[in-house]
Structure formats: C-alpha cells, structure tokens
Protein backbone atom coordinates (compact mmCIF):
# COMPACT_ATOMS: atom_id res chain seq x y z
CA UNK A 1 1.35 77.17 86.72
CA UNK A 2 2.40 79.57 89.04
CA UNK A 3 1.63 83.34 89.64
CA UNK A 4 4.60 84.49 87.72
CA UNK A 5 3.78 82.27 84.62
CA UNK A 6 0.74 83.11 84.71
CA UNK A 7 1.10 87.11 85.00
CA UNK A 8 3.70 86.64 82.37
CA UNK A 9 1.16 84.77 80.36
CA UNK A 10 -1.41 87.40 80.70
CA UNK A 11 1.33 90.35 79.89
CA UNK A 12 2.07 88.85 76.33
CA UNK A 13 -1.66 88.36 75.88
CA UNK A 14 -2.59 92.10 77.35
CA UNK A 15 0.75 93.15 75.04
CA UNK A 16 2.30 94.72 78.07
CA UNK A 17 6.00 94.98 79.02
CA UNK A 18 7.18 92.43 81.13
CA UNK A 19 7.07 93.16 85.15
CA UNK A 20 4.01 95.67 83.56
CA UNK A 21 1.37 93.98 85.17
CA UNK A 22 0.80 93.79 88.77
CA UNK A 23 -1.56 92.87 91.67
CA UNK A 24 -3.04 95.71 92.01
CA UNK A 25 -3.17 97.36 88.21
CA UNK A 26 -6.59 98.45 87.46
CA UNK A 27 -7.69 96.16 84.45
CA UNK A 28 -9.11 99.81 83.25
CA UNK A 29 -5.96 101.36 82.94
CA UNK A 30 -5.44 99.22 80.36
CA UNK A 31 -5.95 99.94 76.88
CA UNK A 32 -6.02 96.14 75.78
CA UNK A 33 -8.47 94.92 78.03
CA UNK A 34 -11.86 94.44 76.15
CA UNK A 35 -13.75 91.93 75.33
CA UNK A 36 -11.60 89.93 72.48
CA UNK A 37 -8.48 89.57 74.88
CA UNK A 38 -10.72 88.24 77.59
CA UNK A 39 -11.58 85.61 75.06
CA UNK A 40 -8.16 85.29 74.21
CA UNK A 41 -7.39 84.41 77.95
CA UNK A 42 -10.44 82.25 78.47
CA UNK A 43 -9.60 80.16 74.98
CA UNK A 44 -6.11 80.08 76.02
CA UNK A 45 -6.90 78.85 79.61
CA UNK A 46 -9.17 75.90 77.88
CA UNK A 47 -7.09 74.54 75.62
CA UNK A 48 -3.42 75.12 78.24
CA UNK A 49 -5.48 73.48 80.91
CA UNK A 50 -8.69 71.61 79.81
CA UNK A 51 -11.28 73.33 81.51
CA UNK A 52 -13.79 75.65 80.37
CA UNK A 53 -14.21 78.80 81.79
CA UNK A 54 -17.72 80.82 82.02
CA UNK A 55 -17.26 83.72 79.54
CA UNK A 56 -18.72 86.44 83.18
CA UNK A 57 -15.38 85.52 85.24
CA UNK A 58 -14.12 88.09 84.32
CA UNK A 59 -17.98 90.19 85.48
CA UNK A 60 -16.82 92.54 88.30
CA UNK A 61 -13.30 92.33 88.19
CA UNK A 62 -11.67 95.21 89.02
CA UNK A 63 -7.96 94.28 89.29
CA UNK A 64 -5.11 92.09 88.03
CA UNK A 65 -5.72 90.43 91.63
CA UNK A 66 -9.22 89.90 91.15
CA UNK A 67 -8.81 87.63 87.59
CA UNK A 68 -6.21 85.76 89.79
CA UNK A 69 -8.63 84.98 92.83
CA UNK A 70 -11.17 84.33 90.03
CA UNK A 71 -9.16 81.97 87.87
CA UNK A 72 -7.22 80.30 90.70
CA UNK A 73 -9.75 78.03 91.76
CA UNK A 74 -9.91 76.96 87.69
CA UNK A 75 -6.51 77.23 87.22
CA UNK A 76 -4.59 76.15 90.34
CA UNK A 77 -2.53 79.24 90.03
CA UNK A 78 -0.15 78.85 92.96
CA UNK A 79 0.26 82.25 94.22
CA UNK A 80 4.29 82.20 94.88
C-alpha cells in the first residue's frame, strides 16, 4: 500500500473529501477523529494486512504525518 492508498483509505474512513487530508492536517481539526474511527482504522489495518496494532498508536499523535510514521513500520506504507 502506498501513501496515496492509504490517505485515501483513511479519508473514506475519517468521511472526508478526497485530496481533504494531508500531511500536515491536525487530527484535531477533525470532527471525526475519536475514539470509534481509530478503531475503525486499527480493525481495518488487521484484517487488510494481518497484523495487530496496539490500540495507543495512535497516543500522541498530533498529525496526519504522525499516524503515517506510526503505522508505516506496521504497515509498510511506502511514502511515494
């Protein structure tokens, strides 16, 4: 998956527009960012890819580039 899937992924989860979400978007700024759509993305992400995330990776994130660095080592997001 690269970083386009993947933001695109995370725009239909978040219910955004596409091209909405970007590096540097405060997760704050957005409405649908709580708790039940980070276990949307963290079910999503187990059964897409087989691994199991720890429900804190998204502890401390600040920014749409933050889940990325956070997920990527999960993930293998290929930043493209």
């Amino acid at each position: 998956m690269n970083l386009k899937q993947f933001t695109a992924l995370c725009e239909e989860i978040l219910e955004l527009e596409e091209g909405a979400l970007k590096m540097e978007t405060r997760l704050e700024s957005i409405e649908e960012w709580d708790s039940l759509t980070r276990m949307d993305l963290i079910s999503y992400c187990d059964e897409k890819f087989d691994t199991t995330l720890p429900i804190e990776i998204f502890q401390d994130s600040e920014t749409f580039q933050d889940v990325v660095a956070k997920l990527e080592r999960y993930l293998q997001v290929e930043i493209i």
